[in-house]
Structure formats: structure tokens, C-alpha cells
C-alpha atoms as a PDB file:
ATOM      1  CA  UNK A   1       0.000   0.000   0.000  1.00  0.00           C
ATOM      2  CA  UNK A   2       1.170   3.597  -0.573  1.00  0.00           C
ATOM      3  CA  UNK A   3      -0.243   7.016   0.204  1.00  0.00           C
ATOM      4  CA  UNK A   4      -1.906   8.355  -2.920  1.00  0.00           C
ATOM      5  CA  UNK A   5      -2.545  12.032  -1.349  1.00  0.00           C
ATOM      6  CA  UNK A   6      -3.674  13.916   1.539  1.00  0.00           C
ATOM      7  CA  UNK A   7      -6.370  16.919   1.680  1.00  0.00           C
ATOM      8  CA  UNK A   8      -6.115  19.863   3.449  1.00  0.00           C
ATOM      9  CA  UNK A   9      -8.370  22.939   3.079  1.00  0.00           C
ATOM     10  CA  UNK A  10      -8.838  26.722   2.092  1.00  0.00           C
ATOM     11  CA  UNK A  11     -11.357  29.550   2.211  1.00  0.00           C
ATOM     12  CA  UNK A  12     -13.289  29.939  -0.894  1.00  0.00           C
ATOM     13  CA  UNK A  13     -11.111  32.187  -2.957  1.00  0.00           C
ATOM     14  CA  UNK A  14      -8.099  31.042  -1.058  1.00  0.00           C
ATOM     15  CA  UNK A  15      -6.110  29.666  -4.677  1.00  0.00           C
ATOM     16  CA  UNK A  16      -3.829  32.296  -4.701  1.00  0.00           C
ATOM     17  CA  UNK A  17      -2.610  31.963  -0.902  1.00  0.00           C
ATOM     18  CA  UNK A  18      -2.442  28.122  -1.522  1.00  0.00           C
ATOM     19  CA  UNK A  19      -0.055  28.285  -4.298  1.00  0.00           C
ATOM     20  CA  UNK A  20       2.188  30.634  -3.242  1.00  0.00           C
ATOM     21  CA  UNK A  21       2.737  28.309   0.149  1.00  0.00           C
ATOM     22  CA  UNK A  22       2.685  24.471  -1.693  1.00  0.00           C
ATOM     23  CA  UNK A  23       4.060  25.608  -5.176  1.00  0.00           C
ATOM     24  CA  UNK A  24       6.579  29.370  -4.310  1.00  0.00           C
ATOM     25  CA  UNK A  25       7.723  28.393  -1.285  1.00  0.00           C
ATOM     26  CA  UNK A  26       8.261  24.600  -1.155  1.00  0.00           C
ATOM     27  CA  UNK A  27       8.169  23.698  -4.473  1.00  0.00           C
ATOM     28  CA  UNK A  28       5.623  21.287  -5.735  1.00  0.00           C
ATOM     29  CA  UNK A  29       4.281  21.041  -9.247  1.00  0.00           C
ATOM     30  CA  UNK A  30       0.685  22.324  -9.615  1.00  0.00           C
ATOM     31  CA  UNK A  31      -1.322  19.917 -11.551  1.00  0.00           C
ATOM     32  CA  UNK A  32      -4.734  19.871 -13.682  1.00  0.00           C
ATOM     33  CA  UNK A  33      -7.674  18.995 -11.721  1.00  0.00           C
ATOM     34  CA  UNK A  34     -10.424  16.675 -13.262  1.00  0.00           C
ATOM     35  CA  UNK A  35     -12.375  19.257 -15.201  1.00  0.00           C
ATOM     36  CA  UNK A  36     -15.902  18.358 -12.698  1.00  0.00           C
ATOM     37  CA  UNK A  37     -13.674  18.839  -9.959  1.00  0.00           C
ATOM     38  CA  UNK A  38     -12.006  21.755 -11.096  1.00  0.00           C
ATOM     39  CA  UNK A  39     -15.112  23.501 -11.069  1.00  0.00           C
ATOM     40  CA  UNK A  40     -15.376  23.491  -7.339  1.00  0.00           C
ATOM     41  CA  UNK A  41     -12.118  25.112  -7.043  1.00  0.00           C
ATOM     42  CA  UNK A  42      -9.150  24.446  -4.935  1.00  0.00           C
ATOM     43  CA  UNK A  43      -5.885  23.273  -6.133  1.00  0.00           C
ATOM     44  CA  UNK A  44      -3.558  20.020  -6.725  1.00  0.00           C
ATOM     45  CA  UNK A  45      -0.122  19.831  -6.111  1.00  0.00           C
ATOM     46  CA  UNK A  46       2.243  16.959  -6.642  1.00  0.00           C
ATOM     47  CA  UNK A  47       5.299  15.705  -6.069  1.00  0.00           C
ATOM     48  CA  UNK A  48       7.575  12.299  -7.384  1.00  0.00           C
ATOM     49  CA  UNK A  49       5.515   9.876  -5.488  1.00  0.00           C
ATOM     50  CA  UNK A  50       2.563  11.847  -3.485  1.00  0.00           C
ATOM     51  CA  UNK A  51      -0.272  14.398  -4.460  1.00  0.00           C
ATOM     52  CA  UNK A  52      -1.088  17.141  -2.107  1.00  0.00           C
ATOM     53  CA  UNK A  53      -4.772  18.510  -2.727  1.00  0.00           C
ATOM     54  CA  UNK A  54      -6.452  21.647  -1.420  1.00  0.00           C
ATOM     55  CA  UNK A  55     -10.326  21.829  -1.033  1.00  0.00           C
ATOM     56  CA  UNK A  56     -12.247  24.493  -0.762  1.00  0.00           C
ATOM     57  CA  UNK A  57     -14.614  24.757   2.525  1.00  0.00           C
ATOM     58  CA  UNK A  58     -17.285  27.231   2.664  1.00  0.00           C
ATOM     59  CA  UNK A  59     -16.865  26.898   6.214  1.00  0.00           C
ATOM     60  CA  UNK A  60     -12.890  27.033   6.489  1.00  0.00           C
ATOM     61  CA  UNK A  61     -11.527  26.434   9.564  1.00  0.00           C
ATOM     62  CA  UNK A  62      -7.451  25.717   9.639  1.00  0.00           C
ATOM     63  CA  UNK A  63      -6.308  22.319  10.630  1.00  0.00           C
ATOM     64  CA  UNK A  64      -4.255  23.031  13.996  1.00  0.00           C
ATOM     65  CA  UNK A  65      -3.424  19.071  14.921  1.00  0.00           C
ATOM     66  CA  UNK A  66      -3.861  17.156  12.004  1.00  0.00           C
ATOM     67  CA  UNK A  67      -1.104  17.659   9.024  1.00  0.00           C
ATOM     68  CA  UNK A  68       0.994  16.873   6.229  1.00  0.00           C
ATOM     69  CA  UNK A  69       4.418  16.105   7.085  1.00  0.00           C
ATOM     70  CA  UNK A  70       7.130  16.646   3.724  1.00  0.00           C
ATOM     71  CA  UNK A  71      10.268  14.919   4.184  1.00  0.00           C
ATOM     72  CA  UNK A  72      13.036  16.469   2.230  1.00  0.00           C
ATOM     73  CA  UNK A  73      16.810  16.424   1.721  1.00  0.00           C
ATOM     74  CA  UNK A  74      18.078  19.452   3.805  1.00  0.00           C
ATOM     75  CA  UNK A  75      15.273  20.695   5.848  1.00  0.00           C
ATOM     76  CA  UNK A  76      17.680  23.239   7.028  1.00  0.00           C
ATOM     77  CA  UNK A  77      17.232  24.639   3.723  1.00  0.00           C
ATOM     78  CA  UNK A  78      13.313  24.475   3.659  1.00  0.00           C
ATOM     79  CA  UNK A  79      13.455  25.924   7.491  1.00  0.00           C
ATOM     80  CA  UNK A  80      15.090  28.976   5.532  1.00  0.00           C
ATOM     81  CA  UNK A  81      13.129  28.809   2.318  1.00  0.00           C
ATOM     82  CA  UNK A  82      10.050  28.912   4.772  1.00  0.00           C
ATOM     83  CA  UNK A  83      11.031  31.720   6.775  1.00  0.00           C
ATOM     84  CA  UNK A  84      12.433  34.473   4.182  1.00  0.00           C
ATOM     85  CA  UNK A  85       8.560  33.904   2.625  1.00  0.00           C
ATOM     86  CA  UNK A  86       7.352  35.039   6.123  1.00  0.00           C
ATOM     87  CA  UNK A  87       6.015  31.677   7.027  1.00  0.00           C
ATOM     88  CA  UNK A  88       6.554  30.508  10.886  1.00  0.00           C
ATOM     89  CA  UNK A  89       9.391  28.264  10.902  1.00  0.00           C
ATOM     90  CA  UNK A  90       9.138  25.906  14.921  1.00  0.00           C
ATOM     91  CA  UNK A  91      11.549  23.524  15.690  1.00  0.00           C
ATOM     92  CA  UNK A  92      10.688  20.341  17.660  1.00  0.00           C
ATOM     93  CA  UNK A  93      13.134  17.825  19.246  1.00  0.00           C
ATOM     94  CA  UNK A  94      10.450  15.532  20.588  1.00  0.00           C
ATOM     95  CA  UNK A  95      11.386  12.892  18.363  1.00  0.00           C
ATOM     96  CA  UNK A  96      15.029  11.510  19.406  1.00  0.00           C
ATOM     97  CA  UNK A  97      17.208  11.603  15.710  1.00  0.00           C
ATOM     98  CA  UNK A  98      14.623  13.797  13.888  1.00  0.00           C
ATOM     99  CA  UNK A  99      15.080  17.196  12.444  1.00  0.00           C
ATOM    100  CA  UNK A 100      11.784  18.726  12.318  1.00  0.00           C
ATOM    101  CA  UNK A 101      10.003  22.004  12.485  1.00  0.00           C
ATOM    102  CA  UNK A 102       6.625  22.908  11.727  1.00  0.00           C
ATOM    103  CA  UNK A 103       4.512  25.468   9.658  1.00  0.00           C
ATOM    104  CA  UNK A 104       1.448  27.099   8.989  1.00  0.00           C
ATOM    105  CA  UNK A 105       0.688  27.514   5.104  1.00  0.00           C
ATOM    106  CA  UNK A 106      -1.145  30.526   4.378  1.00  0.00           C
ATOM    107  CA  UNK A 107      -4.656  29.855   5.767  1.00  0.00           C
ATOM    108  CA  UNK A 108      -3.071  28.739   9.031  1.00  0.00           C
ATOM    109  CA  UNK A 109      -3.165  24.734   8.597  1.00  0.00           C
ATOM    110  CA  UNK A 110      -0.337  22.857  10.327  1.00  0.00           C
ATOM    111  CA  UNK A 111       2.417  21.129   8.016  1.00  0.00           C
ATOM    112  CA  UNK A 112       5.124  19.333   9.266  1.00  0.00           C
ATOM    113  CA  UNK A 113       8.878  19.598   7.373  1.00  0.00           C
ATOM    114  CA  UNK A 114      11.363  17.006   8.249  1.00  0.00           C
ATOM    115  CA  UNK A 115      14.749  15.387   7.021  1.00  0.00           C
ATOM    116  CA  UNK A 116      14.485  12.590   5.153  1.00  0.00           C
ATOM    117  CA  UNK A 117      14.324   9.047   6.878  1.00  0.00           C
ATOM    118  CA  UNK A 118      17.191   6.622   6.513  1.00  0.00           C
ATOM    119  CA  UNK A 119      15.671   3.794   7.986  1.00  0.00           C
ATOM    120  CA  UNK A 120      12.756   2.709   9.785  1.00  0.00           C
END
């Protein structure tokens, strides 16, 4: 089994802001939505082996707990990347051998940045 994608959400008319967080700052590709489900708006955003989509909520409310986590290369590089775009940027030890921080994207839900796994 493999993660296909995880959903977080945005305002209505919160594109823009979405973009500039998953595709500016940390670099995913934007890709076509299904035409039917374009229409609803949002955004999709992928990367080599994982899609990242944003829905639109008429009722938005940012996800505070529950998150995306992106492991990367050198998240000392993201950390920066994150900050000079004005982003928070909050380390967390909690986890012994993990370099972590987390984030809020533009509409205030919680994503989690951390250095790439060698093993299990």
C-alpha cells in the first residue's frame, strides 16, 4: 500500500494563498484537476511519489493538529526557504534523531517539514 494524497483545506477564494505556500515556497508542481472537480475550485499539487490537494470549505476552519508532514533532503534549507517567505518556521526535538520544524501555510493549517528518513 502507498499514500496516494492527503487533503487539506482553504477559504473559498483562497487559490492564490495556496499556491504561493505548496508551489513558491516549497516547491511542488501544480497539476490539472479533473475538469468536474475543477469547477469546485481548490488546487492540486504533486510531487515524485505523493499528491497534495487543497479543497475548498465554505466553512474554512485551519487544521491546527492534524497535518501533512514533507520529508526532504536538507530541511535546514526548507526551514530557511520557509522563513524568508514570512512563514513561521518551529523547531521540535520531541522525536530523538529527527530534524523537524513545523509550519502554517497561508490559511493557518499545520504542516510538518522534516529530514528525510534513513531507515525505519
Amino acid at each position: 500500500m502507498k499514500l496516494h494524497h492527503v487533503q487539506v483545506s482553504c477559504p473559498p477564494g483562497g487559490e492564490g494563498s495556496a499556491r504561493k505556500f505548496y508551489a513558491e515556497t516549497l516547491g511542488l508542481l501544480e497539476i490539472p484537476k479533473p475538469p468536474l472537480l475543477a469547477a469546485r475550485g481548490g488546487a492540486w499539487f504533486a510531487d515524485d511519489d505523493f499528491e497534495l490537494h487543497v479543497g475548498v470549505e465554505a466553512d474554512f476552519a485551519p487544521a491546527r493538529k492534524a497535518h501533512p508532514c514533507f520529508a526532504v533532503d536538507d530541511v535546514d534549507a526548507y526551514a530557511a526557504r520557509v522563513g524568508a517567505a514570512g512563514y513561521p518556521v518551529e523547531w521540535d526535538d520531541t522525536i530523538p534523531d529527527v530534524r523537524r520544524f513545523h509550519t502554517a501555510d497561508g490559511h493557518g493549517n499545520r504542516v510538518e517539514v522534516r529530514a528525510q528518513l534513513t531507515s525505519r
